[in-house]
Structures are given as structure tokens and as C-alpha cells.
N, C-alpha and C. Protein backbone atom coordinates (compact mmCIF):
# COMPACT_ATOMS: atom_id res chain seq x y z
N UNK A 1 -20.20 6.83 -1.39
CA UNK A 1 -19.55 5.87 -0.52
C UNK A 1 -18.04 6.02 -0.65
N UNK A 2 -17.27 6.14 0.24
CA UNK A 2 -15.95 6.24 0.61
C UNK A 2 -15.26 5.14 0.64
N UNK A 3 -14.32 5.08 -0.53
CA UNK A 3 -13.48 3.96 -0.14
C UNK A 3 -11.97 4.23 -1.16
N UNK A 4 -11.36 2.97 -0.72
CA UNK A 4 -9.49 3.32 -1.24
C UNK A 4 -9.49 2.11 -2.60
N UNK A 5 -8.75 3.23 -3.49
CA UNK A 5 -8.82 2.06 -5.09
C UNK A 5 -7.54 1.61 -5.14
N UNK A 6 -6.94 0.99 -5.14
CA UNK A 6 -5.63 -0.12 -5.34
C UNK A 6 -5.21 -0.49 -6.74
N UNK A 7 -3.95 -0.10 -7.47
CA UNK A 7 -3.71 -0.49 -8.61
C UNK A 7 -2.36 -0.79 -8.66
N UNK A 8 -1.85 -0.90 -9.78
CA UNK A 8 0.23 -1.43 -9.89
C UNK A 8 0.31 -3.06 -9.83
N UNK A 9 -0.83 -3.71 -9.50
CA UNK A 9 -0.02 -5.22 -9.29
C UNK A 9 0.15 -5.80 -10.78
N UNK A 10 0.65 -7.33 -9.99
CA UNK A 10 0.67 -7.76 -11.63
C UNK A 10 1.88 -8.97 -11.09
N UNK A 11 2.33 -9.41 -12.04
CA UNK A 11 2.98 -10.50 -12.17
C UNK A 11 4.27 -10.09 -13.03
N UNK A 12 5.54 -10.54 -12.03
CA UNK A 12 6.77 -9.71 -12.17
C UNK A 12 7.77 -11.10 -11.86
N UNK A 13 8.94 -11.36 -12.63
CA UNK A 13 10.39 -11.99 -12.09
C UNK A 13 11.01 -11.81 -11.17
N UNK A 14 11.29 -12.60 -10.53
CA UNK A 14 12.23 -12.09 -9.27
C UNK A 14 13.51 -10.77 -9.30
N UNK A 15 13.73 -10.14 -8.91
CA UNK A 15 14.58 -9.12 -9.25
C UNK A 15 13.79 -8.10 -9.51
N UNK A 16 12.71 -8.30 -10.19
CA UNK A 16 11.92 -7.13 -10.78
C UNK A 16 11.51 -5.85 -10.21
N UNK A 17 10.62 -5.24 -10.38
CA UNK A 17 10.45 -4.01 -9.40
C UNK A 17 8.56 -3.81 -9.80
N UNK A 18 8.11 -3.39 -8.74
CA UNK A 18 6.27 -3.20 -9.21
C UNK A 18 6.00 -1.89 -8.21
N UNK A 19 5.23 -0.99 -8.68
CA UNK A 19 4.67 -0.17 -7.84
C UNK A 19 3.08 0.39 -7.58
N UNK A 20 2.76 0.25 -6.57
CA UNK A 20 1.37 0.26 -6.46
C UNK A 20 0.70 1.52 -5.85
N UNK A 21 -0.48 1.78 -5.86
CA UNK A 21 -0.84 3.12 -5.92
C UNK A 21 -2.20 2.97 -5.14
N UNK A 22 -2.84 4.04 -3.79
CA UNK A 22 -3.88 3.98 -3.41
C UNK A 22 -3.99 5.05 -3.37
N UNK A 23 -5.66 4.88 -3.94
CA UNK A 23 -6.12 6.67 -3.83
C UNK A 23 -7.60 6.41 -3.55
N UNK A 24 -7.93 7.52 -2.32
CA UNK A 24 -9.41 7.39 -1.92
C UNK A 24 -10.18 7.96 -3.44
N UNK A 25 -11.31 7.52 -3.31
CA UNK A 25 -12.79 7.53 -4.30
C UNK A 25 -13.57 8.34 -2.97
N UNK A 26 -14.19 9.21 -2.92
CA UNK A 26 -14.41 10.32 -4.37
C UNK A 26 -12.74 10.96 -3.88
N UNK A 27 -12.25 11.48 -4.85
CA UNK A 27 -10.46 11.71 -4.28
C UNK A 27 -10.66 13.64 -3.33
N UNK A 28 -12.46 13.86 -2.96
CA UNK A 28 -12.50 14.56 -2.17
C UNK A 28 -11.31 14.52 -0.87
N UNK A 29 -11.97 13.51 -0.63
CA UNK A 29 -11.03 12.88 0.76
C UNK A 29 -10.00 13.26 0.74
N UNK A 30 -8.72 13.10 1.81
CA UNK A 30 -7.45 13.32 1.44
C UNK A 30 -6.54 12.28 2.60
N UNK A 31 -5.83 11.75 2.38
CA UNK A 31 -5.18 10.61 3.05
C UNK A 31 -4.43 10.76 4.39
N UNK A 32 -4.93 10.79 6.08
CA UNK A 32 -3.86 10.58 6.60
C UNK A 32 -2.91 9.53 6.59
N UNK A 33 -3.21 8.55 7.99
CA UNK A 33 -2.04 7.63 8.50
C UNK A 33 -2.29 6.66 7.19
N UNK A 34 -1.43 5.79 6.74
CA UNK A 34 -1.62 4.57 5.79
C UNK A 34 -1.04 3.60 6.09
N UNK A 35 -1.51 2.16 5.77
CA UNK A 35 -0.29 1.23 5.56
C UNK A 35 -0.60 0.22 4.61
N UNK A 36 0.11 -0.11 4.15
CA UNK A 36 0.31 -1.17 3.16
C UNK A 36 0.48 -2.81 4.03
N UNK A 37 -0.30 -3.68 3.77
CA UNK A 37 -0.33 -4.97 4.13
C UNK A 37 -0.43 -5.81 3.23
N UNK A 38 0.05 -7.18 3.39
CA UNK A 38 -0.18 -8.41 2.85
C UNK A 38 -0.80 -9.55 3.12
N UNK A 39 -1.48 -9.98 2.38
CA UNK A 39 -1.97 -11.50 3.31
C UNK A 39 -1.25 -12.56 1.85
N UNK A 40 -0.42 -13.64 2.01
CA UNK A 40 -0.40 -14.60 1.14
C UNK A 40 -1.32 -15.76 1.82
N UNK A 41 -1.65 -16.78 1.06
CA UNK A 41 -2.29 -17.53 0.94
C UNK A 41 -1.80 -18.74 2.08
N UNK A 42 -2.65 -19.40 3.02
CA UNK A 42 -2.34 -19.53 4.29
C UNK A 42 -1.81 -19.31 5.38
N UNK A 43 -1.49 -17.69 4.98
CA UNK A 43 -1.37 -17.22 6.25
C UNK A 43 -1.89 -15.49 6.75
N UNK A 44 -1.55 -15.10 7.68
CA UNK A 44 -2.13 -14.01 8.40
C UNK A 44 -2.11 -12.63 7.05
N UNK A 45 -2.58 -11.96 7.41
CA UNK A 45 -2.50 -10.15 6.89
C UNK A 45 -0.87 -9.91 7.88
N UNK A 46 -0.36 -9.44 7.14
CA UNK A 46 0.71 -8.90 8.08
C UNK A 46 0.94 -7.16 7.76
N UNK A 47 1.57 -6.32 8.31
CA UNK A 47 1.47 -4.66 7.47
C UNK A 47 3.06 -5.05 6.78
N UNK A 48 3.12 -4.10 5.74
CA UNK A 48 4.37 -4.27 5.00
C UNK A 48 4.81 -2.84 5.07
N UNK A 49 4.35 -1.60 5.53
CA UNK A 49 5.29 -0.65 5.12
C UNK A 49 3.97 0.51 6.10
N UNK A 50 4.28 1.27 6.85
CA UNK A 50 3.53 2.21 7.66
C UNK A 50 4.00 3.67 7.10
N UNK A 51 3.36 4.58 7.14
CA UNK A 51 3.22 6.25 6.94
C UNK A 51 2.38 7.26 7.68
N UNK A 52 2.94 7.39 9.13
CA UNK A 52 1.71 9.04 9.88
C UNK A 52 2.00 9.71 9.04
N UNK A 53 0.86 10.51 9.79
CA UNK A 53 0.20 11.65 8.64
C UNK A 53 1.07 12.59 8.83
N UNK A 54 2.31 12.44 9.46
CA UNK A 54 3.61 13.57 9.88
C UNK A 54 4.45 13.17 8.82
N UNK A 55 4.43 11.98 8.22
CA UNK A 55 5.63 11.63 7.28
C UNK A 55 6.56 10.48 7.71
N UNK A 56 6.81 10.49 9.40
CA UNK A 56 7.03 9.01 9.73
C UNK A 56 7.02 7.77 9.08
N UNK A 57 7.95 7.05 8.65
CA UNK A 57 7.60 5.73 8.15
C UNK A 57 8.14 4.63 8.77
N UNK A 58 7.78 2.99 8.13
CA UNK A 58 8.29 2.15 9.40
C UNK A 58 8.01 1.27 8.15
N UNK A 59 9.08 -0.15 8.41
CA UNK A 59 8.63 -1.07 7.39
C UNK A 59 9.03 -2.39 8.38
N UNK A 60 8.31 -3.43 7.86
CA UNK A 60 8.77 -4.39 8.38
C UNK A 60 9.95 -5.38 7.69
N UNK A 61 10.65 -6.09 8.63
CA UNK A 61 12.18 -6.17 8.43
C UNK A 61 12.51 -7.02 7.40
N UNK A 62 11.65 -7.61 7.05
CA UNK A 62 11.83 -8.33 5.52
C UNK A 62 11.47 -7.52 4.15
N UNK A 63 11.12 -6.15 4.01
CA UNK A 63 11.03 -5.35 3.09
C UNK A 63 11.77 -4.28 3.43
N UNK A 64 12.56 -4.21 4.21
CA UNK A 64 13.54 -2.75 4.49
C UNK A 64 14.77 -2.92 3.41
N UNK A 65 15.20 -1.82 2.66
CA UNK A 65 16.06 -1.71 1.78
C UNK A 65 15.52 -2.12 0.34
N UNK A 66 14.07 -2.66 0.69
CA UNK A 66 13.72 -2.75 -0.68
C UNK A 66 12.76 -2.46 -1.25
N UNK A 67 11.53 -2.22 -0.16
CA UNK A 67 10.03 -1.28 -0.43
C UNK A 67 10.25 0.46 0.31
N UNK A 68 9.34 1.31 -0.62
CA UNK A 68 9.30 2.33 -0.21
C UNK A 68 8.59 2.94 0.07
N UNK A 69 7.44 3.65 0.94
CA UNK A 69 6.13 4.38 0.75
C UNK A 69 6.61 5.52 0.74
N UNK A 70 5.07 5.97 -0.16
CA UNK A 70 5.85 7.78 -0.12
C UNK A 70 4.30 8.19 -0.54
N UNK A 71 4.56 9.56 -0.66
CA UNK A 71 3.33 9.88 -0.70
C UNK A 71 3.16 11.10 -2.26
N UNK A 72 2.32 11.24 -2.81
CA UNK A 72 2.09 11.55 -4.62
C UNK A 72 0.79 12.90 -4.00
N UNK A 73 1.53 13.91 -3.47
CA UNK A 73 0.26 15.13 -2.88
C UNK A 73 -0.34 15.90 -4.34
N UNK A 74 -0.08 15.92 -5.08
CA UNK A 74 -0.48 16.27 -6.37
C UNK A 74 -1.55 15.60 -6.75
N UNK A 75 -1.41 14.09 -6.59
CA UNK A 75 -2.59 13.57 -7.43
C UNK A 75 -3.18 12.65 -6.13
N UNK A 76 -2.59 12.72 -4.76
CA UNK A 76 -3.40 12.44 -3.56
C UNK A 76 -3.61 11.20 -3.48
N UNK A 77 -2.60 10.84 -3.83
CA UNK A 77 -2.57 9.05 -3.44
C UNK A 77 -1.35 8.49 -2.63
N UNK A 78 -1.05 6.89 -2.46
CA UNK A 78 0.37 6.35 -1.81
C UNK A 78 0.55 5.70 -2.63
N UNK A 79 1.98 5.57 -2.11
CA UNK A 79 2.93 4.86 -3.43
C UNK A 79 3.41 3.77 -2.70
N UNK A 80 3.49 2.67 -3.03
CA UNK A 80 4.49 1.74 -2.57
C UNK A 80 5.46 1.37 -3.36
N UNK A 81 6.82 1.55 -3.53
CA UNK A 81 7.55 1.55 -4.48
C UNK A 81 8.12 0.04 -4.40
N UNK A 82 8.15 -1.73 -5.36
CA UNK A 82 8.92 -2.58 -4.70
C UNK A 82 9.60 -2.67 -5.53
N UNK A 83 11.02 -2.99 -4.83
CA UNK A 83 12.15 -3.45 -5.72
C UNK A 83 12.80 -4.65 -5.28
N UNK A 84 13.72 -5.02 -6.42
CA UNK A 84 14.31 -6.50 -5.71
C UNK A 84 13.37 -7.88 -5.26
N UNK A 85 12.35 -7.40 -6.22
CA UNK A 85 11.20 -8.18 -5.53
C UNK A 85 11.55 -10.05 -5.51
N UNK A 86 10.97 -11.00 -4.53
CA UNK A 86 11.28 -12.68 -4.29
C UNK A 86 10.11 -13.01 -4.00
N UNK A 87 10.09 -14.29 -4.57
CA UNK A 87 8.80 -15.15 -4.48
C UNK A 87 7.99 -15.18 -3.26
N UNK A 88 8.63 -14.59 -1.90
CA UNK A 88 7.90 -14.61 -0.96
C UNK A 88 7.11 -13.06 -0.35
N UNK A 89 7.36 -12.72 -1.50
CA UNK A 89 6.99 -11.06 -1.49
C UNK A 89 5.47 -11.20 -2.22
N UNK A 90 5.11 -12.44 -2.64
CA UNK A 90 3.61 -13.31 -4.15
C UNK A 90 2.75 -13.19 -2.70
N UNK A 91 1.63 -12.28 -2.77
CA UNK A 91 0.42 -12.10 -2.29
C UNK A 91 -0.08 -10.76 -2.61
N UNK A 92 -1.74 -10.80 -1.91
CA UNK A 92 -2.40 -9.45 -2.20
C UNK A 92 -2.29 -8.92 -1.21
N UNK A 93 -1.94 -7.35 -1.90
CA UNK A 93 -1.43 -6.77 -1.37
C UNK A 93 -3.06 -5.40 -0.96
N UNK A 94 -2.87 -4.70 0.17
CA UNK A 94 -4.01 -4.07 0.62
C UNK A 94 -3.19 -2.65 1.16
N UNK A 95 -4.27 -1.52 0.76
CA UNK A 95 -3.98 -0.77 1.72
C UNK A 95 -4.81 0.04 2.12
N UNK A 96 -4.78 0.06 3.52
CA UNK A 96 -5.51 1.20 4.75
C UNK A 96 -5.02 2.04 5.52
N UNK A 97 -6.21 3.01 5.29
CA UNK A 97 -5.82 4.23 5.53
C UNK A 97 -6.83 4.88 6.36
N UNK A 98 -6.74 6.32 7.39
CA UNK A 98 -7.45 6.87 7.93
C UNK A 98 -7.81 8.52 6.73
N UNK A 99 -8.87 8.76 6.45
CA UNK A 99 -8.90 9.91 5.89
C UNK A 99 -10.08 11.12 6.41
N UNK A 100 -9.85 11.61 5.45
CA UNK A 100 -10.27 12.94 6.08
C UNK A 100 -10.98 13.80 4.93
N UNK A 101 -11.93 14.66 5.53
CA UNK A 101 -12.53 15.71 4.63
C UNK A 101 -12.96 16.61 5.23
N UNK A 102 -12.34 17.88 5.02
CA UNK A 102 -12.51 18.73 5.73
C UNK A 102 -12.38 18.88 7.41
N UNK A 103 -13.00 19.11 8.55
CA UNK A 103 -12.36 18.73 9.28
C UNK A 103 -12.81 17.16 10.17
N UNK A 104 -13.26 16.19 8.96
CA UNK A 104 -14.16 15.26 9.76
C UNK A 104 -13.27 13.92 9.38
N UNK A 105 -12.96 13.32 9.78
CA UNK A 105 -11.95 12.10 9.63
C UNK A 105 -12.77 10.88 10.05
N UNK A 106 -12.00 9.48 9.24
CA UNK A 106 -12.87 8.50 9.24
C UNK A 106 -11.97 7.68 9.51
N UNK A 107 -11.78 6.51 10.02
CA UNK A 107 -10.56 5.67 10.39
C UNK A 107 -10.70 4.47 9.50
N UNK A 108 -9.69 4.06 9.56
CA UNK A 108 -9.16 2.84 9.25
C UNK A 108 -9.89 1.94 8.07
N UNK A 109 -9.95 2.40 7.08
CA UNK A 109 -10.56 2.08 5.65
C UNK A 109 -9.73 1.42 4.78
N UNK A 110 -10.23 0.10 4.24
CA UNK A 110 -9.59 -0.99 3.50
C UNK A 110 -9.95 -0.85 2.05
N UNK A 111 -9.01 -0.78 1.02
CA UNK A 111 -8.69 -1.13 -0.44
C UNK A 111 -9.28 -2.38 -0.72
N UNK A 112 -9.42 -2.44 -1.82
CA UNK A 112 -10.17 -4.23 -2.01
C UNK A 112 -8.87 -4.71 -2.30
N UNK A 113 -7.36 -4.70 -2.62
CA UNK A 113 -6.37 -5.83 -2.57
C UNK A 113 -6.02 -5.97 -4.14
N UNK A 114 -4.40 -5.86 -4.39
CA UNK A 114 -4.30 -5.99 -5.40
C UNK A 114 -3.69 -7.32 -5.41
N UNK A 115 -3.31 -8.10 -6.48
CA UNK A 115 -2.22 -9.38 -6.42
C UNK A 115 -1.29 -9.12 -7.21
N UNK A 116 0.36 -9.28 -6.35
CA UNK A 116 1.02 -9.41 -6.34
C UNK A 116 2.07 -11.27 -6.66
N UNK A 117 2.64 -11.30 -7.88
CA UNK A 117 3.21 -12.08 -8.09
C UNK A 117 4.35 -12.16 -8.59
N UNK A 118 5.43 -13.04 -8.12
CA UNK A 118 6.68 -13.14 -8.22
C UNK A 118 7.09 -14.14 -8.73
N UNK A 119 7.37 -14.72 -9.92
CA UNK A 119 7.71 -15.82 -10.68
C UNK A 119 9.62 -16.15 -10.58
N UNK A 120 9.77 -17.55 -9.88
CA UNK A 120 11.09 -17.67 -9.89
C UNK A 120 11.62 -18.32 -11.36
């Protein structure tokens, strides 16, 4: 069964910095498009940081200058790099991705969610 493992969260000070990591299971697979999303607690999933499978990236405007995605082709995972992190940055954090094996691709596959917390 195919799916994306999620790790890096944790509980961090404001200012702090956390970085999180998705990598498909079995790590056969290999990662196109990705994105990183959030849902905090009463409200929507929103995406926090986008990556095509060209390298393209896109973030949304309350994490620009301070999250980073990138991509780890060695050990075939994504990175979300956060820095400067604020209490409104405190939710779980998810990421989905479209992947691929060989030439057969599967879309839009969800991480079970890490939590993210920001203590003021």
C-alpha cells in the first residue's frame, strides 16, 4: 500500500525554526508535484507551500520569506524548511503529493499530518 510518511514536528518557541520531511512508503515511488498544507483547529486545510515536478514553487503570503520547500533527491523525500516560526503558524501540518513508479503515476496522495506547535 502506497502512502506519504510525515515527520519534523514538534513543539517549538516563537522565533524558532522546525523542519519537516515527506517521503513515500515503499520509497519505490518517487515524488512528483507536492504541497504542504495546514489545517489549525476551526478552520479550513489551507496549502502552505507548492512544488511541480519542474521545480516551480509558490507559497502562500503569510509564509513567504519564512518557509521553504525543497526537495532531498538522494534520500527522495520534501523538505519544508520553517523559520521565524508564530503562534499562528500551531497546526497539523500535511503533505500531498502526486507520485510515480516507473512510468505509472498516482495522484494526489495524503500524509497522515504532523503537529505543529508554537508556544508564545
Amino acid at each position: 500500500q502506497v502512502q506519504l510518511v510525515e515527520s519534523g514536528g514538534g513543539l517549538v518557541q516563537v522565533g524558532g525554526s522546525l523542519r519537516l520531511s515527506c517521503a513515500p512508503s515503499p520509497t519505490i515511488f518517487s515524488i512528483n508535484a507536492v504541497g504542504w498544507y495546514r489545517q489549525a483547529p476551526g478552520k479550513q486545510r489551507e496549502m502552505v507551500a507548492g512544488m511541480a515536478s519542474g521545480g516551480t514553487t509558490n507559497y502562500a503570503d503569510s509564509v513567504k520569506g519564512r518557509f521553504t520547500i525543497s526537495r532531498d533527491n538522494a534520500e527522495n523525500k520534501v523538505l519544508l524548511q520553517m523559520d521565524s516560526l508564530r503562534p499562528e503558524d500551531t497546526a497539523v501540518y500535511y503533505c500531498n503529493a502526486d507520485l510515480q513508479r516507473g512510468n505509472v503515476r498516482y495522484y494526489s496522495y495524503w500524509g497522515q499530518g504532523t503537529q505543529v506547535t508554537v508556544s508564545s
